[in-house]
N, C-alpha and C. Protein backbone atom coordinates (compact mmCIF):
# COMPACT_ATOMS: atom_id res chain seq x y z
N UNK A 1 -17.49 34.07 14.03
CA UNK A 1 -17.92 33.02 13.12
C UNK A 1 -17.76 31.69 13.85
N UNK A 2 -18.88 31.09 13.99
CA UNK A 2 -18.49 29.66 14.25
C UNK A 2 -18.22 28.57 13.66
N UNK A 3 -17.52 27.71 14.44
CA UNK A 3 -17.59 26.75 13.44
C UNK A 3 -18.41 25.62 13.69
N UNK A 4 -18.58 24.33 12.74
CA UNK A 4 -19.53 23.29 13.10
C UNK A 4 -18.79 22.20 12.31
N UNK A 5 -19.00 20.87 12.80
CA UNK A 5 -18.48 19.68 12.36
C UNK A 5 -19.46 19.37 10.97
N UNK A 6 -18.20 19.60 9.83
CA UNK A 6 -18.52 18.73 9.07
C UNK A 6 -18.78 17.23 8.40
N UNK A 7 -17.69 16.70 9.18
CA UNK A 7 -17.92 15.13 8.58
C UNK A 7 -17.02 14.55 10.02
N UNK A 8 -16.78 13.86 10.26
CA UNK A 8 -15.81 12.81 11.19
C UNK A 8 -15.13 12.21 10.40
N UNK A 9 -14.31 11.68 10.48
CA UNK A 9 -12.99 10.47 10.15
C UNK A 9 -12.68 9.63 11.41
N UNK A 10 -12.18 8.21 11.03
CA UNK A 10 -11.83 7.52 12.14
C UNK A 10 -10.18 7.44 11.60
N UNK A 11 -9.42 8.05 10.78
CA UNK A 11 -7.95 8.02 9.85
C UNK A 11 -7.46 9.76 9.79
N UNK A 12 -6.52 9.82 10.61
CA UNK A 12 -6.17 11.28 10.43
C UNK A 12 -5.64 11.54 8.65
N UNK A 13 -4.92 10.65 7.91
CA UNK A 13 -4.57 11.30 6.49
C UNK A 13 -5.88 11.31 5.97
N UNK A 14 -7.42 9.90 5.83
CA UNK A 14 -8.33 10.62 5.39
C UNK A 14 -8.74 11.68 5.40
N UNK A 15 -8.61 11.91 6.87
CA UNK A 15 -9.26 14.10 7.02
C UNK A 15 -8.27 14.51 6.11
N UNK A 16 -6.72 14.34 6.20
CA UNK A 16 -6.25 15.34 5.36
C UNK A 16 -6.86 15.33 3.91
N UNK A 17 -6.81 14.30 3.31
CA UNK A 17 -7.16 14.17 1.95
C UNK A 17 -8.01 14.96 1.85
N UNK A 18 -9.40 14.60 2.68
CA UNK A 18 -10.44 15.35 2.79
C UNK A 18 -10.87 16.79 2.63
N UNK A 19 -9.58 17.38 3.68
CA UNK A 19 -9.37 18.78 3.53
C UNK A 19 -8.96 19.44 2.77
N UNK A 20 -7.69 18.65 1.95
CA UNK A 20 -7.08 19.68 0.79
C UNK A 20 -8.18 19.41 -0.26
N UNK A 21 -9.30 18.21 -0.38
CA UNK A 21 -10.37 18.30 -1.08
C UNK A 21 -10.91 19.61 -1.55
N UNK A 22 -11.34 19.47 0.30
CA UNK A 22 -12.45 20.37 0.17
C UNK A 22 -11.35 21.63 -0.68
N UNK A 23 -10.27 22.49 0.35
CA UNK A 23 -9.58 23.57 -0.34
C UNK A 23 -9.25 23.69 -1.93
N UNK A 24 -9.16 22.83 -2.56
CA UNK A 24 -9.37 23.14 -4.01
C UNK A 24 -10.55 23.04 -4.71
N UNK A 25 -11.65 22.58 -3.29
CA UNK A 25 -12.67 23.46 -4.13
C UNK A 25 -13.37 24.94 -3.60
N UNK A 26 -12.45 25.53 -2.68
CA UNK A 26 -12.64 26.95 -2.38
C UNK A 26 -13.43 26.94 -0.82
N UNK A 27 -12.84 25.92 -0.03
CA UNK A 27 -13.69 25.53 1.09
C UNK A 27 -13.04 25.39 2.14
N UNK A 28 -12.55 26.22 3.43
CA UNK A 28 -11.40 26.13 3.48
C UNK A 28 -12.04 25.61 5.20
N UNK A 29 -11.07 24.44 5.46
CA UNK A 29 -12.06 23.64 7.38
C UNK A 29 -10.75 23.63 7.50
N UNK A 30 -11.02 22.93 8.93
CA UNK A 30 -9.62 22.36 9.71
C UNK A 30 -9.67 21.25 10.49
N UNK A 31 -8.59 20.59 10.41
CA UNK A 31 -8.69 19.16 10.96
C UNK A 31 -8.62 19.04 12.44
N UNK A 32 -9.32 18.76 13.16
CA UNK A 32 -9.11 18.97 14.90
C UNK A 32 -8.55 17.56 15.16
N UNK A 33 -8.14 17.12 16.39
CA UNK A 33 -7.88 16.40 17.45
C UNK A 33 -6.14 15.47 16.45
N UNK A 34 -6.32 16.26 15.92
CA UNK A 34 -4.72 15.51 15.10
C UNK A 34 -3.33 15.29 16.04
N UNK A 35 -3.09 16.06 17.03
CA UNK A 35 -2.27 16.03 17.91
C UNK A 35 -2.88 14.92 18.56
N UNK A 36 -3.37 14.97 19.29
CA UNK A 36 -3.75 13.48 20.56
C UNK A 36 -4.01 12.42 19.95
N UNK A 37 -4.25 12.36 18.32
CA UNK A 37 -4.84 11.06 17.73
C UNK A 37 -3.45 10.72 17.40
N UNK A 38 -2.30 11.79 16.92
CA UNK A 38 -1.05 10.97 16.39
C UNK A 38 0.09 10.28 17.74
N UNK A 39 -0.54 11.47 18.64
CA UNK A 39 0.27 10.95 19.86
C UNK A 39 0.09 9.22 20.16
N UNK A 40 -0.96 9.79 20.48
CA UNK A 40 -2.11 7.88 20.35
C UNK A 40 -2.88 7.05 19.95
N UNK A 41 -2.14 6.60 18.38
CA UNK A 41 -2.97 6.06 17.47
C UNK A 41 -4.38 5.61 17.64
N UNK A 42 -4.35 4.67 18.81
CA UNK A 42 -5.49 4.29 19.28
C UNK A 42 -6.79 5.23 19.64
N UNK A 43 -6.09 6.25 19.88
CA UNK A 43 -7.56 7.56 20.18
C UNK A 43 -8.08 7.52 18.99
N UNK A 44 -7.52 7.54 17.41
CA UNK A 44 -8.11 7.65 16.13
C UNK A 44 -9.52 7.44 16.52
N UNK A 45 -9.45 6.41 16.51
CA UNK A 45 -10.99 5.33 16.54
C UNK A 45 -11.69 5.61 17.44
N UNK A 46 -11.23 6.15 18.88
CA UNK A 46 -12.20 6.57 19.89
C UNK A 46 -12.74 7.84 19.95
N UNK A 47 -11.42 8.47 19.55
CA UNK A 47 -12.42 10.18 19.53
C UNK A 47 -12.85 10.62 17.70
N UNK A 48 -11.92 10.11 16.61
CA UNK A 48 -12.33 10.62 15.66
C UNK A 48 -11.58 12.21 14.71
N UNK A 49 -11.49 12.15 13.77
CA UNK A 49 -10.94 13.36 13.50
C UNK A 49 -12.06 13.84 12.81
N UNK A 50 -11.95 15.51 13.40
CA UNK A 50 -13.16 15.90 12.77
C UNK A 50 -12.71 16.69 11.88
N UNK A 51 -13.30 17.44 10.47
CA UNK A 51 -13.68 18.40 10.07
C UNK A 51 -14.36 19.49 10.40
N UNK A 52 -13.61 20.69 10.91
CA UNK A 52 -14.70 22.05 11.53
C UNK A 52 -14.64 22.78 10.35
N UNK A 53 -15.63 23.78 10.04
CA UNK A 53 -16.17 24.86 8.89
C UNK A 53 -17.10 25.84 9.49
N UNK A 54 -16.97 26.51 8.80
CA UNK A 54 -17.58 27.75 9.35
C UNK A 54 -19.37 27.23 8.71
N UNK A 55 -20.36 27.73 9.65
CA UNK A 55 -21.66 26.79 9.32
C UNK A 55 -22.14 27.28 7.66
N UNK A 56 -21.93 28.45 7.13
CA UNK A 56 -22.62 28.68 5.79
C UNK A 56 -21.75 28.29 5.03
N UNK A 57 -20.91 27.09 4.82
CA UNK A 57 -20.79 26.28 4.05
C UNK A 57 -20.41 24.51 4.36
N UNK A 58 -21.19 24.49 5.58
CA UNK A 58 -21.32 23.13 5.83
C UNK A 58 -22.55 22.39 4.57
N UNK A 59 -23.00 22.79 4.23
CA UNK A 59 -24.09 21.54 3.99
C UNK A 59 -23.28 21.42 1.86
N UNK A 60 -22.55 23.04 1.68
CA UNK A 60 -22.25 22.48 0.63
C UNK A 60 -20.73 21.46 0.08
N UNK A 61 -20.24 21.78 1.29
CA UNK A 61 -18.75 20.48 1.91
C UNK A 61 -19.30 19.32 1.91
N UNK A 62 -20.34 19.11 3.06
CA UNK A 62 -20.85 17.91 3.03
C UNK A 62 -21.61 17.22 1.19
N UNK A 63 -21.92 17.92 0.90
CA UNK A 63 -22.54 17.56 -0.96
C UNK A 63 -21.54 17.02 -1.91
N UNK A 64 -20.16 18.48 -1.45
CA UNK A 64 -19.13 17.91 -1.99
C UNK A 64 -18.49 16.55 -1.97
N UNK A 65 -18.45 16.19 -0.64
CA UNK A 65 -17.87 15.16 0.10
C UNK A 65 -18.35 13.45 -0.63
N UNK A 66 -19.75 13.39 -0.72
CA UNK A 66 -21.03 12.76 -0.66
C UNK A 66 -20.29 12.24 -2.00
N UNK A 67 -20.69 13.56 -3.51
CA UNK A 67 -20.16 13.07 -4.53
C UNK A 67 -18.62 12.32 -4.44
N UNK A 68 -17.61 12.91 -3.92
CA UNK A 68 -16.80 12.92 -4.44
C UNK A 68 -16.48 11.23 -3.67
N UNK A 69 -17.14 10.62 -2.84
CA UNK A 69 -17.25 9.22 -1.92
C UNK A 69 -17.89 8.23 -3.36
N UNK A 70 -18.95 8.83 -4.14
CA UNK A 70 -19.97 8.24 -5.23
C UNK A 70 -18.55 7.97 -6.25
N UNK A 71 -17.94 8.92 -6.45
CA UNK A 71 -17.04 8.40 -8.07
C UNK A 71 -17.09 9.46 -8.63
N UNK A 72 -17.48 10.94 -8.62
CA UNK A 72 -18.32 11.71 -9.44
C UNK A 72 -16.92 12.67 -9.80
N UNK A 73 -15.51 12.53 -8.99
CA UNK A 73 -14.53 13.13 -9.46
C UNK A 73 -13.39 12.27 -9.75
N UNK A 74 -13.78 10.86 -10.18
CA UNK A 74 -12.65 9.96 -10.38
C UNK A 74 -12.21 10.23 -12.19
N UNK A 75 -11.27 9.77 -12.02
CA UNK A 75 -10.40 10.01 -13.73
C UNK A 75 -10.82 8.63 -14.18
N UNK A 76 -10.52 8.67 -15.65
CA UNK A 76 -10.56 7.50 -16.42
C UNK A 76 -9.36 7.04 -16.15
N UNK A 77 -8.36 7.44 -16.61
CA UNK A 77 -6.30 6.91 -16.22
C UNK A 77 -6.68 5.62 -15.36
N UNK A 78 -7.50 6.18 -13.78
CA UNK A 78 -7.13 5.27 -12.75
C UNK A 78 -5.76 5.60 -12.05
N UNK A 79 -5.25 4.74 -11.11
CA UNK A 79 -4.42 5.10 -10.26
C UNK A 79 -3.23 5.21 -11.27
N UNK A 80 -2.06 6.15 -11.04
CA UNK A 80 -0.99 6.09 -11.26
C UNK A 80 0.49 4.92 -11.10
N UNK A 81 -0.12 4.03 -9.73
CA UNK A 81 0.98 3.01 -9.65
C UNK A 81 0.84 2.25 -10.17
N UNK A 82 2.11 1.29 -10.79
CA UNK A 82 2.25 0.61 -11.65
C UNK A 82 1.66 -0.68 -10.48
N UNK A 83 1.20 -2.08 -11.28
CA UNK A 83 1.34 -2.82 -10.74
C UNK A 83 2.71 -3.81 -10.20
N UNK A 84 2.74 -4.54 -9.44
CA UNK A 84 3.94 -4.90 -8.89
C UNK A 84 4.36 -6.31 -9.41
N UNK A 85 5.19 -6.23 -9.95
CA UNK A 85 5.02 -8.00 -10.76
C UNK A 85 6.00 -9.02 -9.52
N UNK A 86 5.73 -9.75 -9.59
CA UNK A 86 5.57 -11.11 -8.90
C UNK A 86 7.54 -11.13 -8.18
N UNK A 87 8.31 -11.13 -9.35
CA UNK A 87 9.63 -10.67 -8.75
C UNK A 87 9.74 -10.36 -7.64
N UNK A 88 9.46 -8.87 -7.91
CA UNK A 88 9.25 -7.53 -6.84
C UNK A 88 8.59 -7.96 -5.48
N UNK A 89 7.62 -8.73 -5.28
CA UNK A 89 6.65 -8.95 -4.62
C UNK A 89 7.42 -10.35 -3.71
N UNK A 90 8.28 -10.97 -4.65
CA UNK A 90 8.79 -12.27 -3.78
C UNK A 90 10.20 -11.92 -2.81
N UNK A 91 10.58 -10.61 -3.52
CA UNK A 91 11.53 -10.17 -2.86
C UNK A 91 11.27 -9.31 -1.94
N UNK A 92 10.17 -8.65 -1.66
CA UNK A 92 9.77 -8.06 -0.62
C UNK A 92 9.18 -9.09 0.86
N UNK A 93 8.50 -10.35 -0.07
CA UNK A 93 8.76 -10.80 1.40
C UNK A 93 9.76 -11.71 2.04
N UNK A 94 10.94 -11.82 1.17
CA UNK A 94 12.03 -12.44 2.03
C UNK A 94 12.88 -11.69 2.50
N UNK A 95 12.66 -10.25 2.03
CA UNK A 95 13.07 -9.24 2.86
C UNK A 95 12.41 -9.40 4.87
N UNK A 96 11.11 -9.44 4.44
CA UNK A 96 10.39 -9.43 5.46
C UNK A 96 10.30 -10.23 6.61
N UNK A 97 10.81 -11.72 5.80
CA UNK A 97 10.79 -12.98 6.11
C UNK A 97 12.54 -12.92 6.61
N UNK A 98 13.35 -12.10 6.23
CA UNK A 98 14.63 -11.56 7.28
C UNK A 98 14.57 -11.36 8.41
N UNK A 99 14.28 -10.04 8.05
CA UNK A 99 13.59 -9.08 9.03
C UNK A 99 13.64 -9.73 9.81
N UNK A 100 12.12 -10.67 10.21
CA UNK A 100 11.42 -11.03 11.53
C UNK A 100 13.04 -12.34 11.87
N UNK A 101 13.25 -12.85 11.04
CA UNK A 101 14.14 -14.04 11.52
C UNK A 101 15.06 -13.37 12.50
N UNK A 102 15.68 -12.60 11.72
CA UNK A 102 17.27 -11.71 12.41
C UNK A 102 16.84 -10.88 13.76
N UNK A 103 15.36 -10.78 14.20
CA UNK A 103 15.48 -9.96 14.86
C UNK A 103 15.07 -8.39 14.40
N UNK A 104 15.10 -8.26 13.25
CA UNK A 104 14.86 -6.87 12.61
C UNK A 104 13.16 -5.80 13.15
N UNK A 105 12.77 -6.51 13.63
CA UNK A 105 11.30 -5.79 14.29
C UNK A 105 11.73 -5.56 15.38
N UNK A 106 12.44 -6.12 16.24
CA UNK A 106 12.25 -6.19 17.65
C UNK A 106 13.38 -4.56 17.68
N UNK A 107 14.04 -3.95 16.80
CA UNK A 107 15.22 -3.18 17.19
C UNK A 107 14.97 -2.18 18.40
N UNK A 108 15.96 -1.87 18.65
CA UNK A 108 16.15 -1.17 19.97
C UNK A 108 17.37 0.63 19.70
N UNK A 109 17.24 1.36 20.18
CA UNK A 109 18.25 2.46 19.75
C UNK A 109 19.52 2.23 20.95
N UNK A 110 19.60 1.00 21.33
CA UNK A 110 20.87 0.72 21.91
C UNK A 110 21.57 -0.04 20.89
N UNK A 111 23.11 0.82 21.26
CA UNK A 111 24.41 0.60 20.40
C UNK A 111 24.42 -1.27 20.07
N UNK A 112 24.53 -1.23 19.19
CA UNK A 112 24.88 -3.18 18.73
C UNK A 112 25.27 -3.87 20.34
N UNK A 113 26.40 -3.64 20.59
CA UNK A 113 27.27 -4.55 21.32
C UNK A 113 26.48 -4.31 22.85
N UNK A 114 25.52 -3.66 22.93
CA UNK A 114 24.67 -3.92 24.07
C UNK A 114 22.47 -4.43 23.89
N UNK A 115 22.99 -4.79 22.59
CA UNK A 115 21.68 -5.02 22.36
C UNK A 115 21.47 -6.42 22.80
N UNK A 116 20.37 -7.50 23.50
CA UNK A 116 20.15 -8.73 23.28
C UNK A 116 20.45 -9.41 21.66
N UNK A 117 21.40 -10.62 22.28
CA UNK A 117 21.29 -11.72 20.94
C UNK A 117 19.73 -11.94 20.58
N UNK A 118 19.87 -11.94 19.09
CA UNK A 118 18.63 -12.35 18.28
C UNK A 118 18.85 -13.97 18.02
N UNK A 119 17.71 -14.41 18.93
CA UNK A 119 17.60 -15.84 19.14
C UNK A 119 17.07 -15.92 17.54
N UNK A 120 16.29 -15.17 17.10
CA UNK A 120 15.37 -15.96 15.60
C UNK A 120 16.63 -16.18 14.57
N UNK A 121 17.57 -15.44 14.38
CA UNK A 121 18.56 -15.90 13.83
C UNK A 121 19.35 -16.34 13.74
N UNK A 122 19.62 -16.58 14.93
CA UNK A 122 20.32 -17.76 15.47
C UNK A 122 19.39 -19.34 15.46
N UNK A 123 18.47 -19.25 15.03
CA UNK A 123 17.70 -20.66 15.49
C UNK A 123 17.63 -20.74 13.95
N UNK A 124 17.70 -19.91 12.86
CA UNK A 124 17.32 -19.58 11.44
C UNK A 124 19.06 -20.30 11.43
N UNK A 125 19.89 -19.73 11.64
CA UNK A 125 21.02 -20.03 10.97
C UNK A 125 21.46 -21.34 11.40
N UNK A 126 20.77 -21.95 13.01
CA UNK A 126 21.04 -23.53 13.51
C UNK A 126 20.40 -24.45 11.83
N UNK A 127 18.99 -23.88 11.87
CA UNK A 127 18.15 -24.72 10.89
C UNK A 127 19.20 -25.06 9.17
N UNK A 128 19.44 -23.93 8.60
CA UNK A 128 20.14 -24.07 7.09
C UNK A 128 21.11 -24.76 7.65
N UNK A 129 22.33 -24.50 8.45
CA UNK A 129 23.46 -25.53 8.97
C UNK A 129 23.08 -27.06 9.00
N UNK A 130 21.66 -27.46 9.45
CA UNK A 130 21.15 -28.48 9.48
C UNK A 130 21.10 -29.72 8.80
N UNK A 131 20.35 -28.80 7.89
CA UNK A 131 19.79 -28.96 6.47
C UNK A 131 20.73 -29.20 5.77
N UNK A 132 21.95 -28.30 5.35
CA UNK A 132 22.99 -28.45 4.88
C UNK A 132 24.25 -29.54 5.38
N UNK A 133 24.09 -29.70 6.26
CA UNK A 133 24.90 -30.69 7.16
C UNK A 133 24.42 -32.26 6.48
N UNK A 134 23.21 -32.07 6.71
CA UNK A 134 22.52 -33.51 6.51
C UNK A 134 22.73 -34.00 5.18
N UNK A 135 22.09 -32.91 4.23
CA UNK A 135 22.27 -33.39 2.63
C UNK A 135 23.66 -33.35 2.62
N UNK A 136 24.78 -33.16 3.07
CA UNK A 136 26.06 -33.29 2.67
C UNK A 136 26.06 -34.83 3.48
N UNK A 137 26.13 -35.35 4.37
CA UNK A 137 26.04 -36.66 5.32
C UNK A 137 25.75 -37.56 4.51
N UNK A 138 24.55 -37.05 3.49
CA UNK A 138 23.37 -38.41 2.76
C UNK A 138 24.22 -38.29 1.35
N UNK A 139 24.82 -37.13 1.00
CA UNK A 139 25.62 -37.50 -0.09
C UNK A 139 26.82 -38.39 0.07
N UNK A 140 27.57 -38.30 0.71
CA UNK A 140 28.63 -39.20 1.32
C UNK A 140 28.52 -40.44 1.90
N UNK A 141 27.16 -40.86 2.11
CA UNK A 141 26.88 -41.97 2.17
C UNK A 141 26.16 -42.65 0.67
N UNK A 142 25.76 -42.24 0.24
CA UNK A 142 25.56 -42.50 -0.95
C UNK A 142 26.63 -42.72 -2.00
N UNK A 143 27.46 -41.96 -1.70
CA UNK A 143 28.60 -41.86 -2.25
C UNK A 143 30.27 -43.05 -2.05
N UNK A 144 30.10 -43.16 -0.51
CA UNK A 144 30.60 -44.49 -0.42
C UNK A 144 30.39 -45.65 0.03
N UNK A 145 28.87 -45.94 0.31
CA UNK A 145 28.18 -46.87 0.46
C UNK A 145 27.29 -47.18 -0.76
N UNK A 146 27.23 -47.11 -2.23
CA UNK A 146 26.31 -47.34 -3.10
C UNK A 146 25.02 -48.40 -3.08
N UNK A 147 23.81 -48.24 -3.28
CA UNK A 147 23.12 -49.31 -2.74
C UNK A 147 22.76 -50.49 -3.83
């Protein structure tokens, strides 16, 4: 039996989606080049993940596919996740807005006490000292110099 390319992907989880698609609707392919594309994200886009099937049911995968791209198996509900209210959302990016300060992207799997100092938090923690330094300065002058 051979097989033949059903569809391409440039996103290896699209193929997956794709595939357990197709399998619940009794269609059973396989995702090729998933190893070398996860090794090297960047291949995604150059080589592609394909869908292989055996050829007497390529053209009705592909039909499947077609609709199910149109809307033709979407629910009324809509997605399951809640939306994210504004809170949630401000605290995720001063999480983020950490992160990058402290150094938190750059990590390394060397032990603390041999890792490089994180200049961003250190230049983050010069700045609030600053800031704080100053408005305490301008209060105390205000305070015993009244104008």
């Amino acid at each position: 039996m051979s097989l033949v390319e059903i569809v391409r992907f440039t996103d290896v989880y699209e193929a997956d989606l794709a595939a357990a698609f197709l399998a619940s609707h009794g269609i059973e392919v396989s995702v090729t080049e998933r190893f070398q594309t996860t090794v090297d994200p960047l291949m995604q886009r150059a080589l592609g993940i394909r869908l292989m099937g055996p050829a007497s049911v390529a053209e009705q995968a592909r039909d499947l596919l077609a609709r199910a791209r149109a809307g033709e198996f979407a629910s009324e509900e809509g997605d399951d996740l809640d939306t994210v209210d504004g809170g949630t959302q401000a605290a995720g990016s001063v999480m983020a807005l950490a992160a990058f300060a402290t150094g938190g992207f750059w990590g390394t799997s060397l032990p603390r006490r041999f890792r490089p100092i994180a200049w961003q938090g250190m230049l983050l923690a010069g700045l609030l000292f600053g800031l704080i330094a100053g408005a305490v300065w301008l209060a105390l002058e205000l305070v015993l110099n009244p104008p």
